[in-house]
Protein backbone atom coordinates (compact mmCIF):
# COMPACT_ATOMS: atom_id res chain seq x y z
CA UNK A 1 14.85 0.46 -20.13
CA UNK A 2 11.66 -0.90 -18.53
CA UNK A 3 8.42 -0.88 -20.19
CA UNK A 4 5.27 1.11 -19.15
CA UNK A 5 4.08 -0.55 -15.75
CA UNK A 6 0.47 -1.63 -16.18
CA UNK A 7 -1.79 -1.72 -13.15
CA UNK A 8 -3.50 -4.27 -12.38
CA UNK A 9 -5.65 -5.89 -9.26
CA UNK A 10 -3.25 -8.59 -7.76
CA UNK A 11 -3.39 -11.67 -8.54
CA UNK A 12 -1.85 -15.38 -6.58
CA UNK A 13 0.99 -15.65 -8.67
CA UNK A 14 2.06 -11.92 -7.51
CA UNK A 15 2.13 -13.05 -3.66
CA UNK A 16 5.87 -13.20 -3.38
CA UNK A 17 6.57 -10.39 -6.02
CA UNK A 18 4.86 -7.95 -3.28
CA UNK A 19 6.39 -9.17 -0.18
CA UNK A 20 9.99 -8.52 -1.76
CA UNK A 21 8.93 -5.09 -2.77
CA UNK A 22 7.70 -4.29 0.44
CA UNK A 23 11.40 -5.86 1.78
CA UNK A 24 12.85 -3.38 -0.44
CA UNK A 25 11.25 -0.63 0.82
CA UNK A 26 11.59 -1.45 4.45
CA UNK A 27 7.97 -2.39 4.96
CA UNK A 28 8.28 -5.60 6.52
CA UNK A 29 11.09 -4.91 8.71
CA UNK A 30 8.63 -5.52 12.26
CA UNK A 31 7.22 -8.77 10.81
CA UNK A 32 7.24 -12.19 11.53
CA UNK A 33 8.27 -14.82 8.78
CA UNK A 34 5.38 -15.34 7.00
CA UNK A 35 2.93 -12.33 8.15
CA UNK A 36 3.10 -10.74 4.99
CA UNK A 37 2.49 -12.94 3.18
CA UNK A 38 -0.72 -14.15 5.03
CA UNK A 39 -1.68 -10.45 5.12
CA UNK A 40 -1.81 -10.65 1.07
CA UNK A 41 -3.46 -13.91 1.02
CA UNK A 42 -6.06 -12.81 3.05
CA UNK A 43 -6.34 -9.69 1.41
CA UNK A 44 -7.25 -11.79 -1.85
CA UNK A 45 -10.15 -13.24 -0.06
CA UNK A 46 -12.25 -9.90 0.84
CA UNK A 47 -12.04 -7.14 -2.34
CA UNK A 48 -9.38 -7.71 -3.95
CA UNK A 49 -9.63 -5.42 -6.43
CA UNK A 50 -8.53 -2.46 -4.18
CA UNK A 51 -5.04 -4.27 -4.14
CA UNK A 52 -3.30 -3.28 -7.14
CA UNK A 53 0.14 -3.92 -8.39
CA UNK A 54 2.27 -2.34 -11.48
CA UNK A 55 3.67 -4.42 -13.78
CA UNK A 56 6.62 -4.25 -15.90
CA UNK A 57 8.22 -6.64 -18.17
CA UNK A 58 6.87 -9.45 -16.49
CA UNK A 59 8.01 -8.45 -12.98
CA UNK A 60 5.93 -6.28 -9.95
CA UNK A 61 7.48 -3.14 -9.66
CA UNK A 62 4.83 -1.43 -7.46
CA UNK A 63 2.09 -2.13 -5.28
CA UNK A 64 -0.30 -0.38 -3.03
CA UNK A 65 -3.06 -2.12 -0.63
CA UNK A 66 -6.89 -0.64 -0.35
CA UNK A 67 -9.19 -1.24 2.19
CA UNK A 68 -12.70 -0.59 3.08
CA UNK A 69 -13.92 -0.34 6.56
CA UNK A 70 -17.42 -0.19 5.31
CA UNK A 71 -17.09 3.37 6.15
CA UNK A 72 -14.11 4.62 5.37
CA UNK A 73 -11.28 3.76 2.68
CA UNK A 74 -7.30 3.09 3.79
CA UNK A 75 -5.10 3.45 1.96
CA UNK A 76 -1.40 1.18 2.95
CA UNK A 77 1.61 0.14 1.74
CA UNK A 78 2.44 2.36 -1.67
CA UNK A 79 5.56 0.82 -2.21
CA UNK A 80 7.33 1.59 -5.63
CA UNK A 81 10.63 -0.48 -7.03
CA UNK A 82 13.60 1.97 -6.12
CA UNK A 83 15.06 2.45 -9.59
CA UNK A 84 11.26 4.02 -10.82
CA UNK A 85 10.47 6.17 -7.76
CA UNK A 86 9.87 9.91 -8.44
CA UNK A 87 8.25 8.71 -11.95
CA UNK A 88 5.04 9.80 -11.24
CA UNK A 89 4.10 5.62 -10.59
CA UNK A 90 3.28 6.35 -7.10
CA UNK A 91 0.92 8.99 -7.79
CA UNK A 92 -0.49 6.79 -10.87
CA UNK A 93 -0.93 4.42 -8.21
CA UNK A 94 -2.75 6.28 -5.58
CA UNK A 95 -4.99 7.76 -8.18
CA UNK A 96 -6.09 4.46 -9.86
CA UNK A 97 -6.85 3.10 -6.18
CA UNK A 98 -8.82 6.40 -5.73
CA UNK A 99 -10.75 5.68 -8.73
CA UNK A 100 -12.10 2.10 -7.17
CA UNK A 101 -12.95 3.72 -4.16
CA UNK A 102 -15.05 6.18 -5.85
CA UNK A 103 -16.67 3.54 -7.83
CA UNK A 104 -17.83 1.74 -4.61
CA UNK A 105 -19.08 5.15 -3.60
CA UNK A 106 -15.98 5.53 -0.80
CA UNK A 107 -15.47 9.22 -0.34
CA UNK A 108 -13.58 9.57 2.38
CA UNK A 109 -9.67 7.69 2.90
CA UNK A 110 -7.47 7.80 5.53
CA UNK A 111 -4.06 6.55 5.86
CA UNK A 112 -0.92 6.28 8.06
CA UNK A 113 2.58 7.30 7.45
CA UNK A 114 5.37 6.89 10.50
CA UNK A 115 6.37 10.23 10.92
CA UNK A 116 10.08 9.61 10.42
CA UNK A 117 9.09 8.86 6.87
CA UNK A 118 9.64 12.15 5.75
CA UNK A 119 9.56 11.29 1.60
CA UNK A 120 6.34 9.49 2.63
CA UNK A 121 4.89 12.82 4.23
CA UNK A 122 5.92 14.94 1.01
CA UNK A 123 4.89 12.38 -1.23
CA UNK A 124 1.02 12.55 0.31
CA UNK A 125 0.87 15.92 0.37
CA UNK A 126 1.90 16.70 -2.93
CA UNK A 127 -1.04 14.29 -3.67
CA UNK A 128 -3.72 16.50 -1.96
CA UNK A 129 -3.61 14.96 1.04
CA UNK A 130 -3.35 16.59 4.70
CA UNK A 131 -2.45 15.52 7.94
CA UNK A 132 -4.58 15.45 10.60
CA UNK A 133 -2.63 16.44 13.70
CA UNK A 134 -5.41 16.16 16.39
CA UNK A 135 -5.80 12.40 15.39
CA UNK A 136 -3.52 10.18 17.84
CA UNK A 137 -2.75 6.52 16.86
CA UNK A 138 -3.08 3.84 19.02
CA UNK A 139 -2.25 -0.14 19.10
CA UNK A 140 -2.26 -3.40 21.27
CA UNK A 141 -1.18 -6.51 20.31
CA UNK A 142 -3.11 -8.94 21.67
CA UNK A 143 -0.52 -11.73 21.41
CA UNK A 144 2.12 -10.55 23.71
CA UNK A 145 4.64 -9.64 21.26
CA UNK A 146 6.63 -6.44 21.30
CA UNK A 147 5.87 -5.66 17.99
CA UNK A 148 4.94 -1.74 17.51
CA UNK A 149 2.43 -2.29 14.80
């Protein structure tokens, strides 16, 4: 039986820990070697505090990435180990995160979800999110790759 996850900011040492996870949960699937990585890294350089992870006898077994636009919060990649999802972890998660962006006076969060993620649409609305179906997404990658994100 696992121990109670603690959450915690990330830290270095957790770099890898969260780029498996997100492997596991089919996060990194239109990356490039490396790119997650770098995204985490970088990440640790500009407030890293809204990145936190869960941890459990000495392993990650969740994560979740917060950013500030310097107007609104996002909220990306909740991504919980597969034998502790529908635990209640996710939602522990989400509202710790929520907590730091209140702290830095963020009121307002947005966040994406592919819409053939349909446990990832359930799972924010049973947190009191809602969509927002006159918003369209758009992207360009500005280094010719055919990469949708």
């Amino acid at each position: 039986m696992i121990s109670d996850p603690v959450i915690r900011t990330i830290r270095p040492a957790d770099i890898d820990a969260v780029v498996a996870l997100w492997e596991e949960a089919g996060m990194a699937a239109y990356e490039q070697s490396g790119e997650a990585a770098d995204e985490i890294t970088a990440k640790l350089e500009r407030d890293p505090d809204l990145f936190l992870v869960a941890e459990a006898d000495g392993g990650v077994v969740a994560a979740v990435m917060g950013t500030w636009d310097g107007h609104r919060g996002r909220v990306k990649r909740l991504a919980v180990s597969d034998d502790l999802r529908r635990g209640g972890l996710g939602r522990q998660m989400v509202e710790e995160l929520e907590r730091r962006f209140v702290e830095r006076g963020i009121r307002r969060i947005r966040l994406e979800v592919w819409g053939h993620n349909e446990v990832g649409l359930a799972f924010w609305e049973e947190q009191g999110y809602r969509l927002e179906p006159e918003i369209r997404y758009f992207v360009r990658n500005l280094d010719d790759s055919d990469d949708p994100c």
